[in-house]
PDB file of N, CA and C in Angstrom:
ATOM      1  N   UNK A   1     -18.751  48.257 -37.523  1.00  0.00           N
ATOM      2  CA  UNK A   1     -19.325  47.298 -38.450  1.00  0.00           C
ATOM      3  C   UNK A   1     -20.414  47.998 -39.250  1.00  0.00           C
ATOM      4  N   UNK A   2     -20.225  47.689 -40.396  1.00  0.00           N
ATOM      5  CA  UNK A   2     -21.632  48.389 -41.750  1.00  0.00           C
ATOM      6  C   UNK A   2     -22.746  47.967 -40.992  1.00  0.00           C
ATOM      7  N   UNK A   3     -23.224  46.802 -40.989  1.00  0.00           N
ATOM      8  CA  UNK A   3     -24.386  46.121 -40.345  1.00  0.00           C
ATOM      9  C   UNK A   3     -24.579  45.279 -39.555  1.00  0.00           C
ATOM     10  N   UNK A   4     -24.667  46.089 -38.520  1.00  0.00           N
ATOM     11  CA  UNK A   4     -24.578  45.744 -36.953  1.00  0.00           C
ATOM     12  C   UNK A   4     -26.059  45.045 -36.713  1.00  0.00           C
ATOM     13  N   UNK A   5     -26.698  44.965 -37.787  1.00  0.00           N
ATOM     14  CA  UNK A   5     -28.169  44.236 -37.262  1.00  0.00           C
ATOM     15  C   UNK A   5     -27.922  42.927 -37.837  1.00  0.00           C
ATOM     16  N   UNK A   6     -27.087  42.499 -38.249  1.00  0.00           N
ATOM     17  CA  UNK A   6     -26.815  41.157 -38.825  1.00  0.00           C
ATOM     18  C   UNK A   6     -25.876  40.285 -38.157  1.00  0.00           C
ATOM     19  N   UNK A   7     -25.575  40.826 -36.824  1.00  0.00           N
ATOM     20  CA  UNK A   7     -24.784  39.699 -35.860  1.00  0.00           C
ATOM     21  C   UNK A   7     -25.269  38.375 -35.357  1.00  0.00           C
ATOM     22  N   UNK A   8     -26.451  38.268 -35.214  1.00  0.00           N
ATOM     23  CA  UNK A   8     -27.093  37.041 -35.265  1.00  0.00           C
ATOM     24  C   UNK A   8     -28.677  37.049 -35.196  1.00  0.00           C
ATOM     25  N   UNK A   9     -28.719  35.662 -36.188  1.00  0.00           N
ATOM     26  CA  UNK A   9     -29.962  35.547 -37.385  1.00  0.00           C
ATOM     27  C   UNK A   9     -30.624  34.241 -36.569  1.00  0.00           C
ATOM     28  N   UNK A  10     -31.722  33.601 -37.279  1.00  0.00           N
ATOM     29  CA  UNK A  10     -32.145  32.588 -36.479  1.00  0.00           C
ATOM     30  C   UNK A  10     -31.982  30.961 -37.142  1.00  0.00           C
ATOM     31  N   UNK A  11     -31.005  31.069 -37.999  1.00  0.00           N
ATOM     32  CA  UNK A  11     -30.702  29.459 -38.646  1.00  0.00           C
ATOM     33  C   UNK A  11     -29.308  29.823 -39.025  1.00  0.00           C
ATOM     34  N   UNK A  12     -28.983  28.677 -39.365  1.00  0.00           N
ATOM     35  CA  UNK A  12     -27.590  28.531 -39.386  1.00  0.00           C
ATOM     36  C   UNK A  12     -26.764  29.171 -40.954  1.00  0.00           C
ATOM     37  N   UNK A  13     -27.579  28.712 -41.799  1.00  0.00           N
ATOM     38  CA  UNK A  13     -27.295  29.574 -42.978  1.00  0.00           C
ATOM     39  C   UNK A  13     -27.232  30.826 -42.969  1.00  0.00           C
ATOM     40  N   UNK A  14     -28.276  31.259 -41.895  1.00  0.00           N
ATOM     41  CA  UNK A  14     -28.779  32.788 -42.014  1.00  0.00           C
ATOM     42  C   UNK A  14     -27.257  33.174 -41.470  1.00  0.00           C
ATOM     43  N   UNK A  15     -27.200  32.812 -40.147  1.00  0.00           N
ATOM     44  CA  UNK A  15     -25.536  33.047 -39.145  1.00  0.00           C
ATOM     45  C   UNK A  15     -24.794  33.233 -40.058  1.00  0.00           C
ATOM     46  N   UNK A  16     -24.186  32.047 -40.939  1.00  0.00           N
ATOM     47  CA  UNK A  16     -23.016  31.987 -42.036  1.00  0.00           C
ATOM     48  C   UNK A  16     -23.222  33.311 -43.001  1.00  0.00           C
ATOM     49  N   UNK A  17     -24.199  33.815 -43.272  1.00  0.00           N
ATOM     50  CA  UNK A  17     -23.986  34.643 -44.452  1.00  0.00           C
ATOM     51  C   UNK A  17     -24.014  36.137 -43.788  1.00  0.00           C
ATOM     52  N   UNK A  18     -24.387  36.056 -42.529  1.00  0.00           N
ATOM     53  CA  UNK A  18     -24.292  37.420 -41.757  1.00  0.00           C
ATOM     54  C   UNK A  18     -22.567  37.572 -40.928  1.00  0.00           C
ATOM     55  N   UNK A  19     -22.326  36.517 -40.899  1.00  0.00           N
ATOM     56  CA  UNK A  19     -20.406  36.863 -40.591  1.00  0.00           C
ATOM     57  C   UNK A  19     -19.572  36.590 -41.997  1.00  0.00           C
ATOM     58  N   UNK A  20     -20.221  35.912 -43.013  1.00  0.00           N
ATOM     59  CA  UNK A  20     -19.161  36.478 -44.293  1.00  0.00           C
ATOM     60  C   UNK A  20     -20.022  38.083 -44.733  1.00  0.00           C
ATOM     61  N   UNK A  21     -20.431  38.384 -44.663  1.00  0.00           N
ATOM     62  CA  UNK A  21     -20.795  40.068 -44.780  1.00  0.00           C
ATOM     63  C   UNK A  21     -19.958  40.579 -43.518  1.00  0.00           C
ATOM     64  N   UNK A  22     -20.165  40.278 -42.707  1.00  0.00           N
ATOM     65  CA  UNK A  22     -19.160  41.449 -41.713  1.00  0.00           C
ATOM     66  C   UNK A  22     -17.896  40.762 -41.864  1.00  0.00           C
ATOM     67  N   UNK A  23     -17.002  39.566 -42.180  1.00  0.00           N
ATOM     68  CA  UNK A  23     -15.819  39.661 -42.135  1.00  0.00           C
ATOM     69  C   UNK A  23     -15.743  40.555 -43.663  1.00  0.00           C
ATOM     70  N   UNK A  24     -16.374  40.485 -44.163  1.00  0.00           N
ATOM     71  CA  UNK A  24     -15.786  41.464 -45.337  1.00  0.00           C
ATOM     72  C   UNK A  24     -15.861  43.086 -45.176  1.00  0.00           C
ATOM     73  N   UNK A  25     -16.762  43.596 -44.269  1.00  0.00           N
ATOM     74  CA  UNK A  25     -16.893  45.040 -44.158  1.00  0.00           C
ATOM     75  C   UNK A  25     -15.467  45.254 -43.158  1.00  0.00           C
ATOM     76  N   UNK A  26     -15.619  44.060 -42.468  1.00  0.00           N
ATOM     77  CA  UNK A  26     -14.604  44.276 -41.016  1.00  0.00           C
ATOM     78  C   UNK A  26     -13.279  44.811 -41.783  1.00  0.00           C
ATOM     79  N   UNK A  27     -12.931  44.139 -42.800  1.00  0.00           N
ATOM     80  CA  UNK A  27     -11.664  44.750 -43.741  1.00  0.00           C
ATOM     81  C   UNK A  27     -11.946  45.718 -44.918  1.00  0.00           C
ATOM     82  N   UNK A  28     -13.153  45.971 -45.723  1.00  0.00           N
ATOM     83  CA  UNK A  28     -13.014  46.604 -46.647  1.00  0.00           C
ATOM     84  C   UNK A  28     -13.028  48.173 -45.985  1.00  0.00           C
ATOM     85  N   UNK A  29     -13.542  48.265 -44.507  1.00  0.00           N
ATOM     86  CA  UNK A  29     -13.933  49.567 -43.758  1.00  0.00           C
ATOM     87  C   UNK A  29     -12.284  50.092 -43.832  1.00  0.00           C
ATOM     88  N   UNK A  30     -11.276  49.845 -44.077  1.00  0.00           N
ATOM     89  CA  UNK A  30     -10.152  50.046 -43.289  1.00  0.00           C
ATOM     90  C   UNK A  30      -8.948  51.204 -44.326  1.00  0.00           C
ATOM     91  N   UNK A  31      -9.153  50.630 -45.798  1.00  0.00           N
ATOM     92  CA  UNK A  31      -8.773  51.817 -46.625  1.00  0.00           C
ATOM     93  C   UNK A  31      -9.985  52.144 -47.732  1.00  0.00           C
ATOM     94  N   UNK A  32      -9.794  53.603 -47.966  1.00  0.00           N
ATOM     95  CA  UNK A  32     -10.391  53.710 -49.119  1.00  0.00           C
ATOM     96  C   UNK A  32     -12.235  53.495 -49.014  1.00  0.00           C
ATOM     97  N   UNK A  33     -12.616  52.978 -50.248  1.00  0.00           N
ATOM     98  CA  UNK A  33     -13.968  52.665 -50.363  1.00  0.00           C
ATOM     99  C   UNK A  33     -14.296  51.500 -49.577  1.00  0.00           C
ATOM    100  N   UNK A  34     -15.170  51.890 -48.378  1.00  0.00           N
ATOM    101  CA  UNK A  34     -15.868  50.824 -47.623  1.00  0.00           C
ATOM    102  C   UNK A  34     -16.770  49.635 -48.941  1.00  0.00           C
ATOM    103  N   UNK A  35     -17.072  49.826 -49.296  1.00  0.00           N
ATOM    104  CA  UNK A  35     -17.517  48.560 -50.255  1.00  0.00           C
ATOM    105  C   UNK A  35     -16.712  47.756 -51.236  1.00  0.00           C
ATOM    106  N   UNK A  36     -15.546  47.967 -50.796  1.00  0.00           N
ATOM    107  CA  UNK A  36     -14.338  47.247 -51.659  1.00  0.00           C
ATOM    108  C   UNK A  36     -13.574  46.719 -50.918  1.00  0.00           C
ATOM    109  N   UNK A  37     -12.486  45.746 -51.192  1.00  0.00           N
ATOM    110  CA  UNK A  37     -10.708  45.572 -50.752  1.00  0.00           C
ATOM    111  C   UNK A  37      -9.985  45.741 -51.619  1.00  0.00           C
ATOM    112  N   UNK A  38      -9.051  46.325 -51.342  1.00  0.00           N
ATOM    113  CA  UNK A  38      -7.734  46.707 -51.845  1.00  0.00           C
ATOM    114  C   UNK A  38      -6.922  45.462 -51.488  1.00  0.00           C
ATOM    115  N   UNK A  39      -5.795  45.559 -52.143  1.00  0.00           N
ATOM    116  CA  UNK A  39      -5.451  44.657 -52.392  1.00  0.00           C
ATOM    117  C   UNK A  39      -4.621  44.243 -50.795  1.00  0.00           C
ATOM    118  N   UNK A  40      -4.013  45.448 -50.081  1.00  0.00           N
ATOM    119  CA  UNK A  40      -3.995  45.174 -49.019  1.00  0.00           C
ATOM    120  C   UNK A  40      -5.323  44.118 -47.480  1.00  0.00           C
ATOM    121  N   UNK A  41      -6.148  45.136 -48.253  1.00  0.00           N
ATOM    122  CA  UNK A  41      -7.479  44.752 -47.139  1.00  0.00           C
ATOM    123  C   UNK A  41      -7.492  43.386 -47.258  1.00  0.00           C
ATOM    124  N   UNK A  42      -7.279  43.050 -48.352  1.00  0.00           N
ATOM    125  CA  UNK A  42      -7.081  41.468 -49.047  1.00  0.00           C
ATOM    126  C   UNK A  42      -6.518  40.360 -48.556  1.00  0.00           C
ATOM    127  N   UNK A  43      -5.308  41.204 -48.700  1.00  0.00           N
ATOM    128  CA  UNK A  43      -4.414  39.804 -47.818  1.00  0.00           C
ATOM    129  C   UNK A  43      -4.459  40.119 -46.082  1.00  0.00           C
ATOM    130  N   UNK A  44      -4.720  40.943 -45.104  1.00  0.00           N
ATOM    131  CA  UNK A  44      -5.232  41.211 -44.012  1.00  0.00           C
ATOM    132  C   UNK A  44      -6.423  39.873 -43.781  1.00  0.00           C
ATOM    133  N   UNK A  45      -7.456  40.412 -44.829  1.00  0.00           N
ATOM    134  CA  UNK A  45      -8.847  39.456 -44.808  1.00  0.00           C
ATOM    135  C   UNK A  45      -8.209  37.511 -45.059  1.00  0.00           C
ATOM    136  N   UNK A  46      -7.501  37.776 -46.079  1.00  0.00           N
ATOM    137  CA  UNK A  46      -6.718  36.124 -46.099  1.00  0.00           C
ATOM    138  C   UNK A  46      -6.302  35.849 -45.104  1.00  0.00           C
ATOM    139  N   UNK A  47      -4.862  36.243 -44.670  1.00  0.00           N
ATOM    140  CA  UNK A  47      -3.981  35.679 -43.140  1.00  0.00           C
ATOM    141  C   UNK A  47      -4.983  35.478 -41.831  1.00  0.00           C
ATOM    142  N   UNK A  48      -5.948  36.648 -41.950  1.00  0.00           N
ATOM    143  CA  UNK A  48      -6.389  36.382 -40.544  1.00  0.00           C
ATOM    144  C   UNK A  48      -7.772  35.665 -40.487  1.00  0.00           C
ATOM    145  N   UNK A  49      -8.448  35.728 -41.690  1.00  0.00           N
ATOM    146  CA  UNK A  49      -9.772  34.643 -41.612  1.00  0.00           C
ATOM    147  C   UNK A  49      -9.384  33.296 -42.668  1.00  0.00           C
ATOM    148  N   UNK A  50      -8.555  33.176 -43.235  1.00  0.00           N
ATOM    149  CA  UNK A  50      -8.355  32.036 -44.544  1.00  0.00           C
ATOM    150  C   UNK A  50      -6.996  31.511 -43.897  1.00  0.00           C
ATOM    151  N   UNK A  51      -6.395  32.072 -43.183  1.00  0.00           N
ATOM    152  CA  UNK A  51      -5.080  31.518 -43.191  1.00  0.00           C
ATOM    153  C   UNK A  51      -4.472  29.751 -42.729  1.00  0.00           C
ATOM    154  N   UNK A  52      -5.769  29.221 -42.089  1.00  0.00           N
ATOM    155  CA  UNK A  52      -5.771  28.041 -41.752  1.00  0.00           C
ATOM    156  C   UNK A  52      -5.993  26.839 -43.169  1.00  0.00           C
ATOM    157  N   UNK A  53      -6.438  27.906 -43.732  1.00  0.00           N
ATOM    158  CA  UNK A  53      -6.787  27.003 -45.104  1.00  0.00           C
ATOM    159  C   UNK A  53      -5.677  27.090 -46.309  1.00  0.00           C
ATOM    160  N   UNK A  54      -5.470  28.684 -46.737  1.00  0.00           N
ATOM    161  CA  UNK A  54      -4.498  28.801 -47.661  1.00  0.00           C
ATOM    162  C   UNK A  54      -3.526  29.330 -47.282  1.00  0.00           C
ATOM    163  N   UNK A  55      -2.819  28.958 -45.690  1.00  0.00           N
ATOM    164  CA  UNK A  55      -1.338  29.360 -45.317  1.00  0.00           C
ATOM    165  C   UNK A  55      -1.405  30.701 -45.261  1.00  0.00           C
ATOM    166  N   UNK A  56      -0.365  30.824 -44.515  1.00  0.00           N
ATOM    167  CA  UNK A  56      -0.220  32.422 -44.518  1.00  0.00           C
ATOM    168  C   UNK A  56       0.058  33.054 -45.780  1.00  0.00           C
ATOM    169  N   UNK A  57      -0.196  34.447 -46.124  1.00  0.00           N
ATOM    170  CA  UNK A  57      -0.291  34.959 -47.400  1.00  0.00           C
ATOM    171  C   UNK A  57       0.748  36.221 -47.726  1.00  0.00           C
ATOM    172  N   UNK A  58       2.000  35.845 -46.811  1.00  0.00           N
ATOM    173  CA  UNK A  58       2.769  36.447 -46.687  1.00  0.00           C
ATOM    174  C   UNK A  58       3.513  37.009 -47.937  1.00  0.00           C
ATOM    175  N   UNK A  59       3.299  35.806 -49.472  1.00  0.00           N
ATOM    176  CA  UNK A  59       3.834  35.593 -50.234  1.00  0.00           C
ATOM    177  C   UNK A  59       3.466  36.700 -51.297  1.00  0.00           C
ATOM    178  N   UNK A  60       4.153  37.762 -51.443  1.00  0.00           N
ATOM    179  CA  UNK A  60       3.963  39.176 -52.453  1.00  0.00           C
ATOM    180  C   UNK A  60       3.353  38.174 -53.730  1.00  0.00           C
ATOM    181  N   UNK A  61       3.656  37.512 -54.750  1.00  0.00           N
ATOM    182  CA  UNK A  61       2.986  36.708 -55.619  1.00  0.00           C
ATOM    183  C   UNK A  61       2.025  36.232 -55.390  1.00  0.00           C
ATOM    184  N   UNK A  62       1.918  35.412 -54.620  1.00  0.00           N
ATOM    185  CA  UNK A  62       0.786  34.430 -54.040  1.00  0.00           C
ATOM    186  C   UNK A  62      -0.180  35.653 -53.782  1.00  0.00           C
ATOM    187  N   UNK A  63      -0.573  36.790 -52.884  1.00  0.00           N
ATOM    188  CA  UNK A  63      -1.161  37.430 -52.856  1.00  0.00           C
ATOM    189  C   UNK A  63      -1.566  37.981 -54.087  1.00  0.00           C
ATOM    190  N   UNK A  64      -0.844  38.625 -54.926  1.00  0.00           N
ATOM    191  CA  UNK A  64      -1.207  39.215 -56.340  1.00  0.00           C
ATOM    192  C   UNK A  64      -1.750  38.308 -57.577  1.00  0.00           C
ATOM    193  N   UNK A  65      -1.325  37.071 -57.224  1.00  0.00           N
ATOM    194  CA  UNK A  65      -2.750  35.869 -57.992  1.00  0.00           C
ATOM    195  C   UNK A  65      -4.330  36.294 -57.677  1.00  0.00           C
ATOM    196  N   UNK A  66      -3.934  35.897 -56.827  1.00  0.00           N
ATOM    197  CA  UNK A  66      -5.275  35.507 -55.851  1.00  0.00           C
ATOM    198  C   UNK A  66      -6.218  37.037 -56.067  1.00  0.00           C
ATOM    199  N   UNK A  67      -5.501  37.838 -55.744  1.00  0.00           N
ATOM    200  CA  UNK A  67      -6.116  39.268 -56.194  1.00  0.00           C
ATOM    201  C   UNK A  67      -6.851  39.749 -57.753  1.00  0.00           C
ATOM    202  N   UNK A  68      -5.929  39.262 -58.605  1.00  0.00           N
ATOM    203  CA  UNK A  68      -5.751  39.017 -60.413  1.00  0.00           C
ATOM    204  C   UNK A  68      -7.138  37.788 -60.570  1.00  0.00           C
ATOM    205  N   UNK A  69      -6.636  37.111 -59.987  1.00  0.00           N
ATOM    206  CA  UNK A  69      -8.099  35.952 -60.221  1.00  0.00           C
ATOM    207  C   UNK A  69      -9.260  36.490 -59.297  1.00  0.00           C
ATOM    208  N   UNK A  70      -9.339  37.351 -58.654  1.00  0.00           N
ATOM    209  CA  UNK A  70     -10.788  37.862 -58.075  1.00  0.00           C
ATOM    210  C   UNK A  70     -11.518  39.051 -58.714  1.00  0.00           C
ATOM    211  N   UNK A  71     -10.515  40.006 -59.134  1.00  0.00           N
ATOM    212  CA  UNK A  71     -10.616  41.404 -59.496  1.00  0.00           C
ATOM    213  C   UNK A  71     -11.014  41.025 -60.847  1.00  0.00           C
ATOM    214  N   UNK A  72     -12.040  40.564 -61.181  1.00  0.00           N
ATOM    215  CA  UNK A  72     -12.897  39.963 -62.600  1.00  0.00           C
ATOM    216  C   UNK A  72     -13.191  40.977 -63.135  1.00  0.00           C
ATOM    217  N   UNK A  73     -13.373  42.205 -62.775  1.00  0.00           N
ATOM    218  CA  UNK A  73     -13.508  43.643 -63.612  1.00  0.00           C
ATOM    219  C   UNK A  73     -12.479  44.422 -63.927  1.00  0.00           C
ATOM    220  N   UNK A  74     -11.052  43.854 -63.694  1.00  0.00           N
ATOM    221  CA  UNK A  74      -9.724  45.086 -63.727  1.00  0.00           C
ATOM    222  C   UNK A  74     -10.356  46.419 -63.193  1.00  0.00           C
ATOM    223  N   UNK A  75     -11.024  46.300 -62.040  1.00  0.00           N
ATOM    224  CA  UNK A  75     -10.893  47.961 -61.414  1.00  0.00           C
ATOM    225  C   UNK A  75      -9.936  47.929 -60.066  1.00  0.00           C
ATOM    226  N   UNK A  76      -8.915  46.905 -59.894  1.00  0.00           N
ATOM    227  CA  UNK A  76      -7.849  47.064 -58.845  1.00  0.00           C
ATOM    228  C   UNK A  76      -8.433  46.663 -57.280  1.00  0.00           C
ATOM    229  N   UNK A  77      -9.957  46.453 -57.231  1.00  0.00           N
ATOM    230  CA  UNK A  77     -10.895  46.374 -56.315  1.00  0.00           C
ATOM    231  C   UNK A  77     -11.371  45.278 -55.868  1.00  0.00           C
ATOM    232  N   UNK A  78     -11.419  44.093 -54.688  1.00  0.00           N
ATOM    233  CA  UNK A  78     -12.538  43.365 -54.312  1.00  0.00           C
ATOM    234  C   UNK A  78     -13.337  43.592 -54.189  1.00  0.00           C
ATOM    235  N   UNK A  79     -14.937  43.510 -54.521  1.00  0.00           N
ATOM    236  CA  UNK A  79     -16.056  44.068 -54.130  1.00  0.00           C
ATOM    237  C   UNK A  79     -16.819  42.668 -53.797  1.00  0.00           C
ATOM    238  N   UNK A  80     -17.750  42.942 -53.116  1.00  0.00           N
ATOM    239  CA  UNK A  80     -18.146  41.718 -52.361  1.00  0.00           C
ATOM    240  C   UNK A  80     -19.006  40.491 -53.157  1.00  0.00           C
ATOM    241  N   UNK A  81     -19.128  40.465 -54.130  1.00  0.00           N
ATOM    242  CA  UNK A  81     -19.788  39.384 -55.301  1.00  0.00           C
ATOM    243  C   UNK A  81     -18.079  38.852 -55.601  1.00  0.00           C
ATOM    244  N   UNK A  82     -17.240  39.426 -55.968  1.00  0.00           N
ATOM    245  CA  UNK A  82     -15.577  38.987 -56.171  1.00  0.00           C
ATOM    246  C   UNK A  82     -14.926  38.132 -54.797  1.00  0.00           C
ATOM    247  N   UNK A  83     -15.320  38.804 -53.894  1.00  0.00           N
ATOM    248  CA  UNK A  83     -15.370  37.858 -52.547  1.00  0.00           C
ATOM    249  C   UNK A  83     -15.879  36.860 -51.960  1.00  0.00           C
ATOM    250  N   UNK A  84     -17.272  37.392 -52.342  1.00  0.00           N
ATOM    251  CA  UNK A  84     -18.191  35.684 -52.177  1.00  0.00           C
ATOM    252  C   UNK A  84     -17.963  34.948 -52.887  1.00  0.00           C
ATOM    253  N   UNK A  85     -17.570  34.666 -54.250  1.00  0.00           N
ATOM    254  CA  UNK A  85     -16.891  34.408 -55.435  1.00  0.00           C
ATOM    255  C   UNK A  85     -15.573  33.347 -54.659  1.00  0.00           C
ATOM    256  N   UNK A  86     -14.748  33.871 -54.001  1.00  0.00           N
ATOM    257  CA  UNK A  86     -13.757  33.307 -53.578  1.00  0.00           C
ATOM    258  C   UNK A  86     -14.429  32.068 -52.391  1.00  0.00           C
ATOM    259  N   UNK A  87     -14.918  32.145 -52.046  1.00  0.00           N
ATOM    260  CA  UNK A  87     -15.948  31.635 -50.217  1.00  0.00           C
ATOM    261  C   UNK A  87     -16.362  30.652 -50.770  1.00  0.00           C
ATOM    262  N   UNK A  88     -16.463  31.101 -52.159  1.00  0.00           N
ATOM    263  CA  UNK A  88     -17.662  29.617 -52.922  1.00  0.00           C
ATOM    264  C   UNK A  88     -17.095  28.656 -53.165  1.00  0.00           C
ATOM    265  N   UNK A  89     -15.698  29.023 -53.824  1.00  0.00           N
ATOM    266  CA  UNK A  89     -15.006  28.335 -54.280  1.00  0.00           C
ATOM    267  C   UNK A  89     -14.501  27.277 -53.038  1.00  0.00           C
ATOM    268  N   UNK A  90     -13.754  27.952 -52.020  1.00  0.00           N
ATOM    269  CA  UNK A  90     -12.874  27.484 -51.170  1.00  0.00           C
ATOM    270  C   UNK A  90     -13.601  26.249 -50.496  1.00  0.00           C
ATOM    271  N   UNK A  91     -15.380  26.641 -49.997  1.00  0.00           N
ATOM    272  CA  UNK A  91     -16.186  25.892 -49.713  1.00  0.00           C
ATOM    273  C   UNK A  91     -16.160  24.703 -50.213  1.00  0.00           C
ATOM    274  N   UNK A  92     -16.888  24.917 -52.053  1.00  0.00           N
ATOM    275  CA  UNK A  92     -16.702  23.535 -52.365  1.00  0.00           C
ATOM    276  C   UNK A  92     -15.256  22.323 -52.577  1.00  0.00           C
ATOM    277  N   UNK A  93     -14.134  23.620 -52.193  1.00  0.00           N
ATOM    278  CA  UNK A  93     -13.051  22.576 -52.177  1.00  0.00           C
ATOM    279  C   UNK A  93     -13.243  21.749 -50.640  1.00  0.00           C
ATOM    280  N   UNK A  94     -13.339  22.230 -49.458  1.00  0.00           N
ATOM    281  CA  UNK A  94     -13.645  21.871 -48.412  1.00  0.00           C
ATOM    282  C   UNK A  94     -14.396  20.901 -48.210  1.00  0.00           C
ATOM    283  N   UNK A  95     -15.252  21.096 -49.181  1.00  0.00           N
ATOM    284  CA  UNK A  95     -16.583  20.277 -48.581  1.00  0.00           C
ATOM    285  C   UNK A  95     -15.732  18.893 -50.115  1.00  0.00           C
ATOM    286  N   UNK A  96     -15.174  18.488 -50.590  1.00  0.00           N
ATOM    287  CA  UNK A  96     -14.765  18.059 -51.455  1.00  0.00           C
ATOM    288  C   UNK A  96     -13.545  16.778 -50.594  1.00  0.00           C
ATOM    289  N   UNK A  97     -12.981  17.995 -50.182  1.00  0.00           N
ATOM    290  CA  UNK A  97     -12.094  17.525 -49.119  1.00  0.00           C
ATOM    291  C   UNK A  97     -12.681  16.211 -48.038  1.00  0.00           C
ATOM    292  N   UNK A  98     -13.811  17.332 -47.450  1.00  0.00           N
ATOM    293  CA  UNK A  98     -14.614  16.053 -46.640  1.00  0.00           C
ATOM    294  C   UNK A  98     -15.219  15.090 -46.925  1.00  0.00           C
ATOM    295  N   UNK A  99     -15.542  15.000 -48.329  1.00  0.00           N
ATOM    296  CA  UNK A  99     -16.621  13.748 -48.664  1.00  0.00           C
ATOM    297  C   UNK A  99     -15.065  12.535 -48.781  1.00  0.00           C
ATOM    298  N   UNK A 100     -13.801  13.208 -49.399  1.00  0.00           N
ATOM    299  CA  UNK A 100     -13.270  12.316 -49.511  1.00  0.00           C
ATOM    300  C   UNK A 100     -12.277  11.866 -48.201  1.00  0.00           C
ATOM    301  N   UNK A 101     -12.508  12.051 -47.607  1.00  0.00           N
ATOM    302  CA  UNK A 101     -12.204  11.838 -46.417  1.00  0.00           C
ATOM    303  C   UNK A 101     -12.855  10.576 -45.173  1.00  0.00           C
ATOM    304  N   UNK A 102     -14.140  10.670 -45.507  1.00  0.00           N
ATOM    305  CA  UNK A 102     -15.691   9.981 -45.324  1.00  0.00           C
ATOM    306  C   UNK A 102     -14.698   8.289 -45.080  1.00  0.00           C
TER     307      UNK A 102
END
């Protein structure tokens, strides 16, 4: 793990933003530039932390959206503002989800 001093914080926000930083190192460590995902690291990081939400990501298209709509700079790269970017989104659908649910 990049930052092993960020496994646990003392509030709950703090927690949440110290395991979306390591689920993202946990995959960007794996090819290439540790401060990025590839497009592989990508769908790895989807199926196994998102997959309850946006299905498995088995889908060669479906993956290469999702990649195309993150990669906001055309450098072929997730970098972690493109990632949190995605977290934000999914969140407020979630939390969208739940109010209407209420």
């Amino acid at each position: 793990m990049l930052y092993p001093h960020l496994v646990v914080m003392s509030t709950e926000i703090q927690n949440a933003m110290s395991m979306l930083i390591a689920a993202f190192h946990k995959y960007s460590a794996k090819e290439g530039d540790p401060l990025t995902l590839t497009k592989n690291e990508l769908k790895d990081l989807l199926q196994a932390e998102l997959g309850d939400i946006l299905g498995k990501a088995n889908d060669k298209s479906s993956v290469d959206k999702i990649f195309k709509e993150l990669d906001r700079d055309g450098n072929n790269l997730v970098d972690f503002q493109e990632y949190v970017h995605l977290v934000c989104c999914l969140t407020m659908v979630c939390n969208d989800f739940f109010i209407k649910m209420k």
